[in-house]
PDB file of N, CA and C in Angstrom:
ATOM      1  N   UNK A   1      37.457  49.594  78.847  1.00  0.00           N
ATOM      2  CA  UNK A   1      37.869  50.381  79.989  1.00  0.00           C
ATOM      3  C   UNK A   1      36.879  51.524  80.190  1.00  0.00           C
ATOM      4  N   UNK A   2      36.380  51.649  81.406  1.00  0.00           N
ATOM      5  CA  UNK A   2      35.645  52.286  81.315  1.00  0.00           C
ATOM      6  C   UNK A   2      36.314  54.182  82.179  1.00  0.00           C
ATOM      7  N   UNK A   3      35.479  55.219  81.928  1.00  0.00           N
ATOM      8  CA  UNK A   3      36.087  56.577  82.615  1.00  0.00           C
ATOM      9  C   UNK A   3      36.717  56.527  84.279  1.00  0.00           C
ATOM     10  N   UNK A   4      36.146  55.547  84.653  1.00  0.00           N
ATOM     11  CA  UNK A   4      36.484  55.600  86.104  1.00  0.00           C
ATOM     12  C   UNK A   4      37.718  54.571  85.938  1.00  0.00           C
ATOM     13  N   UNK A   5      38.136  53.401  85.467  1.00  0.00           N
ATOM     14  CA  UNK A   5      39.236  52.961  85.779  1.00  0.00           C
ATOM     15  C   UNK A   5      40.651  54.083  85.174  1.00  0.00           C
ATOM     16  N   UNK A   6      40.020  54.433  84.363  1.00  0.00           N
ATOM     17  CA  UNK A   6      41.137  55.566  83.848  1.00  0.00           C
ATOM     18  C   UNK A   6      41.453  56.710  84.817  1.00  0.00           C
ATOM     19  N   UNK A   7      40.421  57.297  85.490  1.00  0.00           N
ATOM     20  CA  UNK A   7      40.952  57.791  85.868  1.00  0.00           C
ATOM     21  C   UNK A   7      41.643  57.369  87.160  1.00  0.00           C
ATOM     22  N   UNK A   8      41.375  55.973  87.955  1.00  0.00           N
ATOM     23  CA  UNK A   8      42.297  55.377  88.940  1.00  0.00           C
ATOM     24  C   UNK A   8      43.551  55.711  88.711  1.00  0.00           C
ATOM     25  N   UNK A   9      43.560  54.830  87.173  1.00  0.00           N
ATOM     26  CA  UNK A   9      45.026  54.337  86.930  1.00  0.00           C
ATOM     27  C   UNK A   9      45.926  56.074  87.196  1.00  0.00           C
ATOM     28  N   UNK A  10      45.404  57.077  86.114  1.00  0.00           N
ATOM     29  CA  UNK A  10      46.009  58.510  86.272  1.00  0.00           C
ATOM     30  C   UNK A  10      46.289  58.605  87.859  1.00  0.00           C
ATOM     31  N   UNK A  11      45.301  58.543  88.528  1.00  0.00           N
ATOM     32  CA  UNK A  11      45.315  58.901  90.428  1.00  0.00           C
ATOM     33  C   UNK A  11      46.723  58.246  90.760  1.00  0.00           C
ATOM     34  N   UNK A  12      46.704  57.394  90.380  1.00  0.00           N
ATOM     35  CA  UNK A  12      47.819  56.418  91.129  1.00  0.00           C
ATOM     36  C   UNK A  12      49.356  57.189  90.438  1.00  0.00           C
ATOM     37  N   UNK A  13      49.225  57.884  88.982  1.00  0.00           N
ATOM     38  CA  UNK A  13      50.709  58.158  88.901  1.00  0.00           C
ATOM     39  C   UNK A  13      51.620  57.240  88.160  1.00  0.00           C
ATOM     40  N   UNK A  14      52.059  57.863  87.165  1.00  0.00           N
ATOM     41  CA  UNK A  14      52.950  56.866  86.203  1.00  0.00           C
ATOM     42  C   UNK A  14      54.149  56.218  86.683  1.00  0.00           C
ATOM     43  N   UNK A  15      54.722  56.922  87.922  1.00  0.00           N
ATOM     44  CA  UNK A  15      56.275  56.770  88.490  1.00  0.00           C
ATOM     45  C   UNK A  15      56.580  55.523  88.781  1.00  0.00           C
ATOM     46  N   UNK A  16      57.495  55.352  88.270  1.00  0.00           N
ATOM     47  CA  UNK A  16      58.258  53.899  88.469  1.00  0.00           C
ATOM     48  C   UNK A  16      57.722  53.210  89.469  1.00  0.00           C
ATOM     49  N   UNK A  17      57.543  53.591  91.022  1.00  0.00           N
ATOM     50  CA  UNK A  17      57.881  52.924  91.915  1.00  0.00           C
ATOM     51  C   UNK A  17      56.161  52.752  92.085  1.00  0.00           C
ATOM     52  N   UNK A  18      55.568  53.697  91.515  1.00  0.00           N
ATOM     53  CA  UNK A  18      54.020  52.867  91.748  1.00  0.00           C
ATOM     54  C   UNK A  18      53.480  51.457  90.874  1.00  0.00           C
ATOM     55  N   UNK A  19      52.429  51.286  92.193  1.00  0.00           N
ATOM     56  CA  UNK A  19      51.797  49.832  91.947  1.00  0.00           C
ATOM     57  C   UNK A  19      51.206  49.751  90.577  1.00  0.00           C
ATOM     58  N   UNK A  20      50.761  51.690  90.044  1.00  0.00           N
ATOM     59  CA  UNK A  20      49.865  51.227  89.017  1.00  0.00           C
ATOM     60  C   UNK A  20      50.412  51.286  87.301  1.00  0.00           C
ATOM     61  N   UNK A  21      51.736  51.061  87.836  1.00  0.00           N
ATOM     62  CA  UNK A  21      52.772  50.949  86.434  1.00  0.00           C
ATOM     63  C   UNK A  21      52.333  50.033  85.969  1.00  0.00           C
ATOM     64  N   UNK A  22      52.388  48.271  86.616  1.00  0.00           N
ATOM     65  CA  UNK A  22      51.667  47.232  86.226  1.00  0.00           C
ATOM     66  C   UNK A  22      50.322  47.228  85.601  1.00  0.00           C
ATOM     67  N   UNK A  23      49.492  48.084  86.418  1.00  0.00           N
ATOM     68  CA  UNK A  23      48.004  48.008  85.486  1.00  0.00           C
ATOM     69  C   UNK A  23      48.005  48.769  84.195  1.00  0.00           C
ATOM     70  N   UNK A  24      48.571  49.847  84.225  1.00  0.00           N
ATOM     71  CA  UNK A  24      49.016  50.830  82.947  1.00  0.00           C
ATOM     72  C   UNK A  24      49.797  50.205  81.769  1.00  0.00           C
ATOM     73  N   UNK A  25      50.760  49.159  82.090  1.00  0.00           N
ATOM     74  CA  UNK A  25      51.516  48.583  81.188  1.00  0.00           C
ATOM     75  C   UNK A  25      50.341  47.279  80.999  1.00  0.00           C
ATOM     76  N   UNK A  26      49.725  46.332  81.605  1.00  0.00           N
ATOM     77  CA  UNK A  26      48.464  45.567  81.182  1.00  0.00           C
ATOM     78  C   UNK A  26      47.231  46.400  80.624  1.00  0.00           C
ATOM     79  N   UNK A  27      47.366  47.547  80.430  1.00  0.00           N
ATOM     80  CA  UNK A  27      45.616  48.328  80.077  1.00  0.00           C
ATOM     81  C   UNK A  27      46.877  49.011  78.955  1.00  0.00           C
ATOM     82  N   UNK A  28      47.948  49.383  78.095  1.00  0.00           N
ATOM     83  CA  UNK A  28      48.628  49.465  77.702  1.00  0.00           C
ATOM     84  C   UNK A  28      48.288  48.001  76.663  1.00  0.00           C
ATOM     85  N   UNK A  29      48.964  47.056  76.728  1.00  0.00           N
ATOM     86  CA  UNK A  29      49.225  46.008  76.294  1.00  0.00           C
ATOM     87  C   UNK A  29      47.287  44.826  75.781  1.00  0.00           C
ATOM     88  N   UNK A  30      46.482  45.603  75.981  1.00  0.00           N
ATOM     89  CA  UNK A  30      45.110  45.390  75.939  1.00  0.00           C
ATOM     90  C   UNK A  30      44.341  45.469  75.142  1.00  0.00           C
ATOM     91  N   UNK A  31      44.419  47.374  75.335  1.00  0.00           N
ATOM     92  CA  UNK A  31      43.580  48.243  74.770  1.00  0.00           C
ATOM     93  C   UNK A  31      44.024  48.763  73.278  1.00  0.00           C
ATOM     94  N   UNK A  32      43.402  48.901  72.395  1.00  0.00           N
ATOM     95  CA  UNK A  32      43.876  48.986  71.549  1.00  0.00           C
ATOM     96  C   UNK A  32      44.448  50.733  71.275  1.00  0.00           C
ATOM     97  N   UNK A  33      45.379  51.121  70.760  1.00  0.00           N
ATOM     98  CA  UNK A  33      45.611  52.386  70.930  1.00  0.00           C
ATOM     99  C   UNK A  33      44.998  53.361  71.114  1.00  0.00           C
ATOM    100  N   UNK A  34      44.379  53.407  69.792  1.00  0.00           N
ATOM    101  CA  UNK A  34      43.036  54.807  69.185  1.00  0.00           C
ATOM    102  C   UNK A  34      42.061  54.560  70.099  1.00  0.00           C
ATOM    103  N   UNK A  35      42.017  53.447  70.732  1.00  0.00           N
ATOM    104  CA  UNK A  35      40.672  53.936  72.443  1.00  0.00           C
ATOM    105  C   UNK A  35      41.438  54.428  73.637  1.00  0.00           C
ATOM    106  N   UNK A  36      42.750  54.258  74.027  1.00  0.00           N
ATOM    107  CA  UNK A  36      43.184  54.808  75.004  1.00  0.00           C
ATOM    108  C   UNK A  36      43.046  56.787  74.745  1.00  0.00           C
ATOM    109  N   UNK A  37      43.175  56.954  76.343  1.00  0.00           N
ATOM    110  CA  UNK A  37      42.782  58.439  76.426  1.00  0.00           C
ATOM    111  C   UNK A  37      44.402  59.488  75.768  1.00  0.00           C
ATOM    112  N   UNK A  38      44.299  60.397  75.742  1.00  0.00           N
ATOM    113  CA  UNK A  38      45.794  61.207  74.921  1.00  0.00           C
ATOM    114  C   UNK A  38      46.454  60.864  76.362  1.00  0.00           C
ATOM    115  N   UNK A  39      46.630  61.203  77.685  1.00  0.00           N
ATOM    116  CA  UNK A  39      47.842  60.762  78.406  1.00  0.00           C
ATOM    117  C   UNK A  39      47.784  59.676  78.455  1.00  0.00           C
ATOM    118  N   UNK A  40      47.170  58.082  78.037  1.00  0.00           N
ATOM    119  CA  UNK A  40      47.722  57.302  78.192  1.00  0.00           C
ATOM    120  C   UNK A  40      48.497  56.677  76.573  1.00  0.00           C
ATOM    121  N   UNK A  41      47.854  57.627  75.649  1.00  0.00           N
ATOM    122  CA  UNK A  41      48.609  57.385  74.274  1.00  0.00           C
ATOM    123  C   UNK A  41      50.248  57.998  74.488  1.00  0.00           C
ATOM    124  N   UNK A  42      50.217  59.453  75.575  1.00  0.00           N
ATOM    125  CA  UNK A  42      51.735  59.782  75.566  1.00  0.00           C
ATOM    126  C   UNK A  42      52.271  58.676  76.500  1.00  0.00           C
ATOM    127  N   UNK A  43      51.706  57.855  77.315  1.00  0.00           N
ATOM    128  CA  UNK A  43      52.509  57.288  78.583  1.00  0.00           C
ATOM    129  C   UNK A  43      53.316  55.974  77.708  1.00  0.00           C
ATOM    130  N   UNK A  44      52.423  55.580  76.769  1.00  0.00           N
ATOM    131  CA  UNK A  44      52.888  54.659  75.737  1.00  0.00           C
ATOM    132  C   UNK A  44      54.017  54.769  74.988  1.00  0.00           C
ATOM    133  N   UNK A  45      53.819  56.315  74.334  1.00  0.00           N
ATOM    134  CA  UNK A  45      55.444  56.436  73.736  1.00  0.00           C
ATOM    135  C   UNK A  45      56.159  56.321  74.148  1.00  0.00           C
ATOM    136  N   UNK A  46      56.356  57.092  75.498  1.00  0.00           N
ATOM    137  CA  UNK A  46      56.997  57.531  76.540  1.00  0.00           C
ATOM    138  C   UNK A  46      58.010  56.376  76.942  1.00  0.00           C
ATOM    139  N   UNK A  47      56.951  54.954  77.033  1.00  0.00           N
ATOM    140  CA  UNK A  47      57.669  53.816  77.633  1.00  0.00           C
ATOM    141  C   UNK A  47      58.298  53.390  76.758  1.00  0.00           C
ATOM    142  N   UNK A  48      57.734  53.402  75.319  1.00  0.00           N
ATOM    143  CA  UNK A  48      58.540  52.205  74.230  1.00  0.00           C
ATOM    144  C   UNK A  48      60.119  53.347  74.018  1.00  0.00           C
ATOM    145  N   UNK A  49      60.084  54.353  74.187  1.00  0.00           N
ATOM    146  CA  UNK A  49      60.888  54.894  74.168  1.00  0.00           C
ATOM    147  C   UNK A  49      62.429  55.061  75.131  1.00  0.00           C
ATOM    148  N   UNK A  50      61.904  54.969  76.527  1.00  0.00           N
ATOM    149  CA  UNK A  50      62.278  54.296  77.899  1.00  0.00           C
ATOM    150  C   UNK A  50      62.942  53.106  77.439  1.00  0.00           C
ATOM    151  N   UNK A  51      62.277  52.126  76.935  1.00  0.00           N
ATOM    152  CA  UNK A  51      62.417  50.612  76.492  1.00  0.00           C
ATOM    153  C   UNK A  51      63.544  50.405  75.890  1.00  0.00           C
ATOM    154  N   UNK A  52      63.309  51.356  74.969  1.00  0.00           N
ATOM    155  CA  UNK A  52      64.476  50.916  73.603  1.00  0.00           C
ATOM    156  C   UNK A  52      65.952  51.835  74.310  1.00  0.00           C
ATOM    157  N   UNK A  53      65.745  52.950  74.722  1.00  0.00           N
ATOM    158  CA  UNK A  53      66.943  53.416  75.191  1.00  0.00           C
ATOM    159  C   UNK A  53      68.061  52.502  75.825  1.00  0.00           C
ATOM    160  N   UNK A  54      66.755  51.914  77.201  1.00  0.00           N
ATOM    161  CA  UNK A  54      67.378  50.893  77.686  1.00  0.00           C
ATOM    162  C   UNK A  54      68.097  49.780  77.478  1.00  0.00           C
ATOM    163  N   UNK A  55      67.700  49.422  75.962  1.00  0.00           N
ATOM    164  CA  UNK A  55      67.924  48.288  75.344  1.00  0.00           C
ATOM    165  C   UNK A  55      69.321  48.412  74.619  1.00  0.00           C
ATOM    166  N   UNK A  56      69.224  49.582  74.071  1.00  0.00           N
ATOM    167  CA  UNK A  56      70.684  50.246  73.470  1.00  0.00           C
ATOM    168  C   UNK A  56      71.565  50.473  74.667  1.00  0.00           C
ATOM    169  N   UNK A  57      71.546  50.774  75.696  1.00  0.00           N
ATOM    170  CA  UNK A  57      72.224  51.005  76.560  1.00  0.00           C
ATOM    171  C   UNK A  57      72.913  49.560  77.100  1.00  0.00           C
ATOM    172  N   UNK A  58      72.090  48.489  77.359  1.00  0.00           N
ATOM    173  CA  UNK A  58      72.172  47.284  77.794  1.00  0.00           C
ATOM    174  C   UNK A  58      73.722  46.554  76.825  1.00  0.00           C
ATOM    175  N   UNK A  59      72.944  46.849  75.324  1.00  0.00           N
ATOM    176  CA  UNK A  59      73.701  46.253  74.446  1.00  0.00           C
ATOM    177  C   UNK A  59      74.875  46.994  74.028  1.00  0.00           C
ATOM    178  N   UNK A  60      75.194  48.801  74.243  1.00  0.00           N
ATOM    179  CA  UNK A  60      76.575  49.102  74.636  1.00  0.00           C
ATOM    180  C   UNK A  60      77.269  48.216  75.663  1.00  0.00           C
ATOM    181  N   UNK A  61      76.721  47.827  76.633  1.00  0.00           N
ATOM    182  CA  UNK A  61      77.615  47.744  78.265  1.00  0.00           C
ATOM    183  C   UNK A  61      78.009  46.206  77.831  1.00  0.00           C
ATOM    184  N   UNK A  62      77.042  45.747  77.232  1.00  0.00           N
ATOM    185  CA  UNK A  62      77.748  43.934  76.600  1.00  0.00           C
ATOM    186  C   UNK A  62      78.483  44.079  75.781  1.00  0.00           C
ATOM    187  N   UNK A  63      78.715  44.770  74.869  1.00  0.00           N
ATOM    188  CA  UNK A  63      79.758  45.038  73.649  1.00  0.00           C
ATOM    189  C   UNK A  63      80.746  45.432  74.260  1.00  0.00           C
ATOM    190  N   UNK A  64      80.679  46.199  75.059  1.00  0.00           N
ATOM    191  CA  UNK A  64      82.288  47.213  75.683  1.00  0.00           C
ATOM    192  C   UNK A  64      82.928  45.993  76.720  1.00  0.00           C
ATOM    193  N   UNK A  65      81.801  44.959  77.710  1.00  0.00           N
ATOM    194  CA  UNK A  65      82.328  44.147  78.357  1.00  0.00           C
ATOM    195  C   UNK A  65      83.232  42.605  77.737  1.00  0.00           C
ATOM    196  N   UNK A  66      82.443  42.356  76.318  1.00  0.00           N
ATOM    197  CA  UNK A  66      82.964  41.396  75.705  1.00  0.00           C
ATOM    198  C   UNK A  66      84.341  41.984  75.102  1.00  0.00           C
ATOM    199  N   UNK A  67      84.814  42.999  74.302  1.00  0.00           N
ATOM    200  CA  UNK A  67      85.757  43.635  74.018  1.00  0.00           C
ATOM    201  C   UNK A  67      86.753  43.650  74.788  1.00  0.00           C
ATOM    202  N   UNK A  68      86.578  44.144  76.322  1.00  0.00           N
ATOM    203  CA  UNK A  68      87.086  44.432  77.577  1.00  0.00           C
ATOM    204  C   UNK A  68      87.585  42.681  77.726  1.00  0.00           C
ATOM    205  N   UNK A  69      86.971  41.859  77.968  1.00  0.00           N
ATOM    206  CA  UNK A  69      87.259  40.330  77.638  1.00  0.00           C
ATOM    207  C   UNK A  69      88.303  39.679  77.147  1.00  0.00           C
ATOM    208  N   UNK A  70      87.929  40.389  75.822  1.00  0.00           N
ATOM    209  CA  UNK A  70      88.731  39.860  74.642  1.00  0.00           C
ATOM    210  C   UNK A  70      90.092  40.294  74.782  1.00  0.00           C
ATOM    211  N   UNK A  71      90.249  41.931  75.043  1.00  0.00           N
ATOM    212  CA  UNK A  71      91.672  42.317  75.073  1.00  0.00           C
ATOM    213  C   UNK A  71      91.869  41.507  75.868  1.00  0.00           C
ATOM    214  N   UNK A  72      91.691  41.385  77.108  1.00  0.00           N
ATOM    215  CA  UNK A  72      92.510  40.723  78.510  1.00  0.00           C
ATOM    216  C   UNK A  72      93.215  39.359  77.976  1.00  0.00           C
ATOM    217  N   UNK A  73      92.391  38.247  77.329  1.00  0.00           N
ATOM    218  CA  UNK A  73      93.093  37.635  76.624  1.00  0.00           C
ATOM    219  C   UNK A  73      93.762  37.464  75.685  1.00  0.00           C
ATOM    220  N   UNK A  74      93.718  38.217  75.307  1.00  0.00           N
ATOM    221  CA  UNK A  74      94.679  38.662  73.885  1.00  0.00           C
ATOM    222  C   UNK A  74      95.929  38.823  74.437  1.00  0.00           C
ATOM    223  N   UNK A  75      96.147  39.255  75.665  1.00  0.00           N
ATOM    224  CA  UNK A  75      97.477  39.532  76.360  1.00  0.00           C
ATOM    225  C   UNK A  75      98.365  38.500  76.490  1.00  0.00           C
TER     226      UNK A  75
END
C-alpha cells in the first residue's frame, strides 16, 4: 500500500455508510498489521471490537428468543 492510497482510504471516512468501509476492511484483511498506519491499526480494533459486541448481542437476542419459545410451549 502505498502513502497515497492511504490517504484516499482516510479521505473517504470510516462511517458506516461510506463506500470506503469495504476497501478499509479488504486493506484491513491484507495488510499485515505492523505495516498499516496507527489510524488504521486503531480502525482495526475498533472493528473487531464492533464485531464481537455485535456477536454477543446477536447471541443474547437468540437465547432470550429460544427461551421465550420454550416457555410458550411449556404452557
Amino acid at each position: 500500500m502505498t502513502p497515497e492510497l492511504y490517504a484516499a482510504l482516510r479521505a473517504e471516512g470510516p462511517g458506516r455508510k461510506s463506500i470506503a468501509v469495504n476497501a478499509i476492511d479488504d486493506t484491513l484483511d491484507h495488510v499485515p498489521f505492523r505495516q498499516l498506519p496507527q489510524w488504521l491499526k486503531w480502525w482495526k480494533i475498533a472493528s473487531k471490537v464492533r464485531d464481537k459486541l455485535e456477536a454477543w448481542r446477536l447471541e443474547a437476542t437468540y437465547a432470550i428468543s429460544d427461551a421465550w419459545k420454550a416457555l410458550r410451549q411449556w404452557r
